[in-house]
N, C-alpha and C. Protein backbone atom coordinates (compact mmCIF):
# COMPACT_ATOMS: atom_id res chain seq x y z
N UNK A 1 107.85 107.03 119.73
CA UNK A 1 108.54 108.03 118.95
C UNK A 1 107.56 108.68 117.99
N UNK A 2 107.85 109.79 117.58
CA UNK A 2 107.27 110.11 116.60
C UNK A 2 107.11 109.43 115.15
N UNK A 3 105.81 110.27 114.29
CA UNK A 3 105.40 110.04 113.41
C UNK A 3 106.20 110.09 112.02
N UNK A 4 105.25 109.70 110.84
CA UNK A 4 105.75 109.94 109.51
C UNK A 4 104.43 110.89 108.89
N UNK A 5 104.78 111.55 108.36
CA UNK A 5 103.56 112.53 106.91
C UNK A 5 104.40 112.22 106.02
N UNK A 6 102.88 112.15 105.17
CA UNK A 6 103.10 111.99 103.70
C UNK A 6 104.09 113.08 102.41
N UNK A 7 103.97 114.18 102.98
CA UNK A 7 104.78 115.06 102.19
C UNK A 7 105.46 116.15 103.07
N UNK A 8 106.61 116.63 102.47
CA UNK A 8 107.17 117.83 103.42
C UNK A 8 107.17 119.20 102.61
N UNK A 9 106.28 118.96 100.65
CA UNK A 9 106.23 120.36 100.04
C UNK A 9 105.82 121.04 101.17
N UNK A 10 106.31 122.63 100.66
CA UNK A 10 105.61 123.70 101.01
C UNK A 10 105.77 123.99 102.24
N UNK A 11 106.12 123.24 103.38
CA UNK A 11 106.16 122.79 105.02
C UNK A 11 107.14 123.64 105.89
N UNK A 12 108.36 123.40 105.39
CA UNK A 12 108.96 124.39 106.14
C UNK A 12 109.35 123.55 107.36
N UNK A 13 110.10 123.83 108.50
CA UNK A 13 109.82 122.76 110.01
C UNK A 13 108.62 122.87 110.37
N UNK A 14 108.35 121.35 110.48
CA UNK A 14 106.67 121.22 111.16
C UNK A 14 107.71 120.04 112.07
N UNK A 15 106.53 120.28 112.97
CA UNK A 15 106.29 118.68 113.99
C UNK A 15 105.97 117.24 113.56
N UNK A 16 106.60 116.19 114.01
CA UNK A 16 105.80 114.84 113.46
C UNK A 16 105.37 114.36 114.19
N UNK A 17 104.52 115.21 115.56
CA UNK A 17 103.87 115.04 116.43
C UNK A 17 102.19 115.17 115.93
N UNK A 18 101.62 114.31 115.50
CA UNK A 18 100.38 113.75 114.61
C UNK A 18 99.26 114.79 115.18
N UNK A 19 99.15 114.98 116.88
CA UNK A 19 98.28 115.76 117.29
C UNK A 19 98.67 116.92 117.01
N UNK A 20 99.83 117.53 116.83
CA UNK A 20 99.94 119.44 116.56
C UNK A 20 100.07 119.25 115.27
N UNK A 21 99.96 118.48 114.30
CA UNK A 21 99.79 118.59 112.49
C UNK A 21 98.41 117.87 112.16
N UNK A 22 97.31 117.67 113.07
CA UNK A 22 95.99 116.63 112.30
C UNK A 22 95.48 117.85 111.34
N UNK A 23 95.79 119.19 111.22
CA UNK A 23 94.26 119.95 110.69
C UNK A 23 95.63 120.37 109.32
N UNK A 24 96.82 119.93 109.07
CA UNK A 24 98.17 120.47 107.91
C UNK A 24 97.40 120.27 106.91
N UNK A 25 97.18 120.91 106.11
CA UNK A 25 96.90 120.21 104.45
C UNK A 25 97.97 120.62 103.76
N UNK A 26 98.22 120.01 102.74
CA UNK A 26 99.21 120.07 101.30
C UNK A 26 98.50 119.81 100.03
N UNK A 27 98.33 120.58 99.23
CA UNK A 27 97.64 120.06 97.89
C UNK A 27 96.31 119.37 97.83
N UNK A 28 96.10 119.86 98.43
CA UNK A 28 94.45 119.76 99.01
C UNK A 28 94.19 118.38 99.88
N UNK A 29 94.98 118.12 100.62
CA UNK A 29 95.23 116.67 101.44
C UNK A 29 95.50 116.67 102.32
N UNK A 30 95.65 115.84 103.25
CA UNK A 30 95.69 115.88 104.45
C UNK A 30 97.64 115.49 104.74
N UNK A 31 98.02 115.30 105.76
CA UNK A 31 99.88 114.79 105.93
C UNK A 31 99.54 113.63 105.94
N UNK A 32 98.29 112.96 106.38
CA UNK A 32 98.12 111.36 106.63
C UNK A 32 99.03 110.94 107.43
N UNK A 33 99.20 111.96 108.66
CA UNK A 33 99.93 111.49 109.96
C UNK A 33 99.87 110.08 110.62
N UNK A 34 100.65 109.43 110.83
CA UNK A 34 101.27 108.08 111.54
C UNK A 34 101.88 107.99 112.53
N UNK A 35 101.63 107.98 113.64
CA UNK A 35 102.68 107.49 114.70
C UNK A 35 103.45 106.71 114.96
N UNK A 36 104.65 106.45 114.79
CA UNK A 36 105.56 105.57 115.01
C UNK A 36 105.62 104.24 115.95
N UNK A 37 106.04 103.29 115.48
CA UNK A 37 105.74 101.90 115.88
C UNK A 37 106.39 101.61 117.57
N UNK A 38 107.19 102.44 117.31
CA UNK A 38 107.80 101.93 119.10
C UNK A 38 107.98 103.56 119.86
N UNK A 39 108.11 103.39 120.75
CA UNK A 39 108.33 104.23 121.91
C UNK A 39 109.55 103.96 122.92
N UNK A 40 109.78 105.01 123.26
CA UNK A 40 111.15 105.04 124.22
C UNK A 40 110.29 104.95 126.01
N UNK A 41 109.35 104.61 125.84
CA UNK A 41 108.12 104.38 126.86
C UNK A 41 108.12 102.49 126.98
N UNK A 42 108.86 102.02 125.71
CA UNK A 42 108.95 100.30 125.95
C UNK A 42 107.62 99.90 125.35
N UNK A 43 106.35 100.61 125.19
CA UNK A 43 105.23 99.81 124.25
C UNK A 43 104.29 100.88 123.42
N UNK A 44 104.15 100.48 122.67
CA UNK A 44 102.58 101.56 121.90
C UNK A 44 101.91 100.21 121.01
N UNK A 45 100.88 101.01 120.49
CA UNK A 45 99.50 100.52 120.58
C UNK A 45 99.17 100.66 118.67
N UNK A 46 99.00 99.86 118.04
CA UNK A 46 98.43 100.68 116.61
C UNK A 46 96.91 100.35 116.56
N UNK A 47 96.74 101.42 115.61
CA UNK A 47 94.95 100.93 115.72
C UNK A 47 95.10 100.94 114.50
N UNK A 48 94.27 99.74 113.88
CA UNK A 48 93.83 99.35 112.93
C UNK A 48 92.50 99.52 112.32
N UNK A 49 91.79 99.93 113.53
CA UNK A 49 90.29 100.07 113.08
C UNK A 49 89.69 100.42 111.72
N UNK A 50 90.04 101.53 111.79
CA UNK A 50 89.70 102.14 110.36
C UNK A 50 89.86 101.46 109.53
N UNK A 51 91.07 100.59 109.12
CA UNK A 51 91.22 100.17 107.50
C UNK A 51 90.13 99.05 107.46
N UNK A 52 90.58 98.47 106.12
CA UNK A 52 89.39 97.24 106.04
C UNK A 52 89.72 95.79 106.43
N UNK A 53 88.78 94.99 106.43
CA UNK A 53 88.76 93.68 106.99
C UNK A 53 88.23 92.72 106.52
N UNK A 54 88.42 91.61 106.49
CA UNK A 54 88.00 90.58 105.84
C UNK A 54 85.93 90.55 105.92
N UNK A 55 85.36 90.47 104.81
CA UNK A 55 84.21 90.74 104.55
C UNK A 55 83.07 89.50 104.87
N UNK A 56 82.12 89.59 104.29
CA UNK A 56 80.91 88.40 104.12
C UNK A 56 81.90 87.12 103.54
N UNK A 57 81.64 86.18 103.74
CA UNK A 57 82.73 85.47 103.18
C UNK A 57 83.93 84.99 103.36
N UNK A 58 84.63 85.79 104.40
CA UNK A 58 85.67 85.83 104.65
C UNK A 58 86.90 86.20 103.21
N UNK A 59 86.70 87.30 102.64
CA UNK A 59 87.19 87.71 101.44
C UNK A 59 87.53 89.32 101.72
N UNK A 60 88.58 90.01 101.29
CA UNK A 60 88.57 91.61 101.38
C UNK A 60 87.38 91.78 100.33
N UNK A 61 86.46 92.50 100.68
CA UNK A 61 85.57 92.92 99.30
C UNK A 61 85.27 94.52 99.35
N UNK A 62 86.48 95.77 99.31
CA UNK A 62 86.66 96.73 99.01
C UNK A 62 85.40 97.24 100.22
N UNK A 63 84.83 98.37 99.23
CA UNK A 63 84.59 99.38 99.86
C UNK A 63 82.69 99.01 100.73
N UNK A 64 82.25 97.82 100.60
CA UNK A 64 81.18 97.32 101.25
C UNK A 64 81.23 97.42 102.50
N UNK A 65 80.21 97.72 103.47
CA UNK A 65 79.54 97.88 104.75
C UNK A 65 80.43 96.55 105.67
N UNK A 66 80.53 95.85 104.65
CA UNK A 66 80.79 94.27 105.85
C UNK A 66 82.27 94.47 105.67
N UNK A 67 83.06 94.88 104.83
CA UNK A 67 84.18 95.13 104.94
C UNK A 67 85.06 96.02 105.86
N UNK A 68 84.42 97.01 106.14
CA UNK A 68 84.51 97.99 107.69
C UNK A 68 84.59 97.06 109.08
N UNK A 69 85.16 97.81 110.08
CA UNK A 69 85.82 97.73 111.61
C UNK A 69 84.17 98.47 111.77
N UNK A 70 82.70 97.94 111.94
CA UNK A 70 81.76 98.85 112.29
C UNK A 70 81.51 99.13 114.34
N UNK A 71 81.97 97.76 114.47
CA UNK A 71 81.39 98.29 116.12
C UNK A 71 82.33 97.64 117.22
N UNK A 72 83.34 97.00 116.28
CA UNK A 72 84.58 96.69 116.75
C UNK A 72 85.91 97.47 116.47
N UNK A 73 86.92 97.31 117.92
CA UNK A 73 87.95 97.99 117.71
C UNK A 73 88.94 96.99 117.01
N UNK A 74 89.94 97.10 116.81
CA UNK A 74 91.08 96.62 116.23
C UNK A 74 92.29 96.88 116.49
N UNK A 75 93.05 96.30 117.56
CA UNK A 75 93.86 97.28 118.23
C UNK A 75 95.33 96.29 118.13
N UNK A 76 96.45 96.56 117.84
CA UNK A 76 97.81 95.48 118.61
C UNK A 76 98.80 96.54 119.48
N UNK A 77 98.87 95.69 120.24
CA UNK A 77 100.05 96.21 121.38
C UNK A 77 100.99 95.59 121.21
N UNK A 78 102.29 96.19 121.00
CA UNK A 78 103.57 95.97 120.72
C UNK A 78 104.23 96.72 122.30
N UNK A 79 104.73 95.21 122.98
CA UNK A 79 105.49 95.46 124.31
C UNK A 79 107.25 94.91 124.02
N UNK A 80 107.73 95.54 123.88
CA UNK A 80 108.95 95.66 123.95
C UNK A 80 110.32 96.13 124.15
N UNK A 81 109.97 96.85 125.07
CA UNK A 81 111.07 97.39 126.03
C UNK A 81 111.56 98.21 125.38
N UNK A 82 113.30 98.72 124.97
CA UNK A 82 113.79 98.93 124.14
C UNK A 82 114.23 98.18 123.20
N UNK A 83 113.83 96.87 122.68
CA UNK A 83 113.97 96.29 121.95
C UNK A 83 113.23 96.56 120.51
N UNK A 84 113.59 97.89 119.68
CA UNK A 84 113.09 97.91 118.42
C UNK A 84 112.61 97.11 117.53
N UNK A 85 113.86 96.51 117.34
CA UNK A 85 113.60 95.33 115.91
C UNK A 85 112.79 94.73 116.47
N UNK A 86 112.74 93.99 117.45
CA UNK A 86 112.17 93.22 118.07
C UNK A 86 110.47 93.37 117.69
N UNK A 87 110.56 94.66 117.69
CA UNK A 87 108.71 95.81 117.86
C UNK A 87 108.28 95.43 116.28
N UNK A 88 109.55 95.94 115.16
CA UNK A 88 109.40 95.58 114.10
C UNK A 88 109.13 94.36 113.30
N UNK A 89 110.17 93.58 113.68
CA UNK A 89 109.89 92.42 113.43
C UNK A 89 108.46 91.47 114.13
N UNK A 90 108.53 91.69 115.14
CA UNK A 90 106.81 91.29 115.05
C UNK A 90 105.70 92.23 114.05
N UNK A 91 106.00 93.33 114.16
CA UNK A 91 105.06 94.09 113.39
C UNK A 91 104.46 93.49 111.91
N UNK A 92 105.78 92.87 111.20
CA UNK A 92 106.30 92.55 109.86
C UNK A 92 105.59 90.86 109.99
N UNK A 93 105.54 90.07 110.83
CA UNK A 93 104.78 89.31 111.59
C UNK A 93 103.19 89.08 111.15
N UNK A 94 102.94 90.40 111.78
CA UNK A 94 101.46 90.39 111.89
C UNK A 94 101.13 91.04 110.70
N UNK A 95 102.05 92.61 109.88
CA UNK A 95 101.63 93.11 108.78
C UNK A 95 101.99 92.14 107.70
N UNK A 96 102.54 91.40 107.60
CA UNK A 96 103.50 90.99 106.43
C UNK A 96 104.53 91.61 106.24
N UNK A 97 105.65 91.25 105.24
CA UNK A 97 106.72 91.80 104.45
C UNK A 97 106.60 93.27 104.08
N UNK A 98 106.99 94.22 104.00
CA UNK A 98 107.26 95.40 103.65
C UNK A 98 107.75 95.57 101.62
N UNK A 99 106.41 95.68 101.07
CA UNK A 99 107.06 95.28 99.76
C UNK A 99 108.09 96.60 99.59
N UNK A 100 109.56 96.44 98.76
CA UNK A 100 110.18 97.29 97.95
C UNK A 100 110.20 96.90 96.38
N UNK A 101 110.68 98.20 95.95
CA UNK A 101 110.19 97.66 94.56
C UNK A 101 112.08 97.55 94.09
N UNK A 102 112.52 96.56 93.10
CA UNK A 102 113.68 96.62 92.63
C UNK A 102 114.73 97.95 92.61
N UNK A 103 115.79 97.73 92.93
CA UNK A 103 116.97 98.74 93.32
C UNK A 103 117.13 99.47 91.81
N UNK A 104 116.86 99.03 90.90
CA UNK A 104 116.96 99.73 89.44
C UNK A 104 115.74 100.09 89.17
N UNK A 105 114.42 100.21 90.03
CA UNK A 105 113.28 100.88 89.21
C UNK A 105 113.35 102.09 89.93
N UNK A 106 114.63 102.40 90.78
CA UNK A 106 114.48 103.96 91.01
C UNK A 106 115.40 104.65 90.11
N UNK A 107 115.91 104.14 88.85
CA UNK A 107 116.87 105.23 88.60
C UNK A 107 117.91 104.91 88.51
N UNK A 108 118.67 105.55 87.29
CA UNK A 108 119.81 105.53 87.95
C UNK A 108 120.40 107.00 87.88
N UNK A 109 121.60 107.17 89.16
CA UNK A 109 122.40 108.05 89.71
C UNK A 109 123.81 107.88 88.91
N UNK A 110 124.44 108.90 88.25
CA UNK A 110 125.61 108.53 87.44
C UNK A 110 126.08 109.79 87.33
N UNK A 111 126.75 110.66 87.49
CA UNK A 111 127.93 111.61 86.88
C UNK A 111 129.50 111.50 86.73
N UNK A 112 129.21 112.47 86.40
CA UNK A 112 131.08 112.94 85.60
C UNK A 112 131.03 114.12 86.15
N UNK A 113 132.12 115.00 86.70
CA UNK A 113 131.99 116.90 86.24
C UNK A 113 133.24 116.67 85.47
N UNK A 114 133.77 116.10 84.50
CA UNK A 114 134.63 116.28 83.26
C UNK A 114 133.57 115.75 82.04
N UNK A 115 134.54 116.51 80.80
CA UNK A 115 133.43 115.94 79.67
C UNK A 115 134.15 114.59 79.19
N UNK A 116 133.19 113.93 78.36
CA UNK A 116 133.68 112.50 78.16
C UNK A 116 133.28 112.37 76.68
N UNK A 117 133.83 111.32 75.94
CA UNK A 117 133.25 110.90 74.53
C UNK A 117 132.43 109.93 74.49
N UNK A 118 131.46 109.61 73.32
CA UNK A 118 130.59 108.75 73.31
C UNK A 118 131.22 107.57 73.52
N UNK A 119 132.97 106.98 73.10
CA UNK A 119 133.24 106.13 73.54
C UNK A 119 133.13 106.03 75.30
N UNK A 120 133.28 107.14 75.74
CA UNK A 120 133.41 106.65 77.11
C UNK A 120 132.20 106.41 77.62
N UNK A 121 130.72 107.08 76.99
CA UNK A 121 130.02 106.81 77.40
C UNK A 121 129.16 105.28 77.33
N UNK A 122 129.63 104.74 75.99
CA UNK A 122 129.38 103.36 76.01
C UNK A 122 130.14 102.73 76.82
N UNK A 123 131.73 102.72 77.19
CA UNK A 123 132.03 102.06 78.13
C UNK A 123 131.10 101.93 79.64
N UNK A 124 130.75 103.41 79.64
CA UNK A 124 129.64 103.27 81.13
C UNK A 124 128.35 102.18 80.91
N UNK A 125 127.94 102.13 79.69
CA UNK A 125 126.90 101.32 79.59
C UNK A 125 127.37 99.67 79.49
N UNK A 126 128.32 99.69 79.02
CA UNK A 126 128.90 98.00 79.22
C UNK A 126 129.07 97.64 80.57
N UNK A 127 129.24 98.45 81.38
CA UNK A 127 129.88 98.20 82.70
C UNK A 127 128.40 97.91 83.21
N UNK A 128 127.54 98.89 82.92
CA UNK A 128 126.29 98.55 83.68
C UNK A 128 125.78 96.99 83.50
N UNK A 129 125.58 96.88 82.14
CA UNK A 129 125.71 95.19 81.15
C UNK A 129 126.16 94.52 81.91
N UNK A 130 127.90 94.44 82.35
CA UNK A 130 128.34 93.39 82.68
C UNK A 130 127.81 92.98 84.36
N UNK A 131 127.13 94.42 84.97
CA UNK A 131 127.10 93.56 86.16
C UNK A 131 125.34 93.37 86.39
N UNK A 132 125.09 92.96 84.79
CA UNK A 132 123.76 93.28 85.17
C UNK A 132 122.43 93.88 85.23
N UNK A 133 123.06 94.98 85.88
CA UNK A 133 122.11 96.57 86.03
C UNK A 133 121.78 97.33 84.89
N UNK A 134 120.40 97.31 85.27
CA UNK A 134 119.60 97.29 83.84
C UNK A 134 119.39 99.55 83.88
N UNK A 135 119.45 99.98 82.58
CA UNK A 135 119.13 101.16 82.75
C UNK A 135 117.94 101.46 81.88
N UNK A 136 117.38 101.03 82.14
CA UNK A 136 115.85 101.15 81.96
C UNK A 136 115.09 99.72 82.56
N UNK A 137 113.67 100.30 82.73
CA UNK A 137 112.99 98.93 83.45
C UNK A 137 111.74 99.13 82.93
């Protein structure tokens, strides 16, 4: 299946077909096109090469020569039919956990379209209190 990019400013319909968007820029950047983990083909392939790898030492040590994929590929094949999760969940496997960050450090979402009094508006904030949910983090 198709890809993910990094941003959709400015874009308009584009493709998330990675080969007809490699040359897109946005804000002086690239989409940092991704191809999607499974296929309706039953397998695809990620390459890893590029990122970094365990160093001299066996340690990540950033941006050093020994930390690079230099003359080796890095490749996993994910075979799984139509079995998605399946693709994912190994993926999650081999990448690790998918960090998210807490359900209250995005915000919170709250209206009225009537007007209300400051009593009512403290009632909204007790309610948040009682179950918890913090409005600020």
């Amino acid at each position: 299946l198709l890809g993910t990019i990094k941003s959709l400013d400015e874009l308009g319909p584009i493709s998330l077909n990675c080969t007809e968007n490699a040359g897109t820029q946005i804000h002086d950047e690239t989409l940092h096109c991704e191809w999607g983990l499974v296929s309706r083909d039953g397998w695809s392939i990620y390459d890893d090469t590029e990122n970094y790898c365990l160093g001299e030492g066996d340690w990540w040590d950033g941006d050093s020569n020994s930390s690079h994929n230099v003359l080796d590929a890095d490749l996993y094949g994910f075979f799984h039919g139509s079995d998605y999760k399946g693709a994912l969940q190994d993926f999650t496997t081999v990448g690790g956990k998918i960090a998210m960050v807490p359900r209250a450090a995005s915000g919170v979402w709250w209206t009225r379209w009537f007007d209300f009094t400051d009593g009512d508006a403290r009632g909204v904030a007790d309610e948040y209190r009682a179950r918890s949910f913090p409005l600020d983090v």
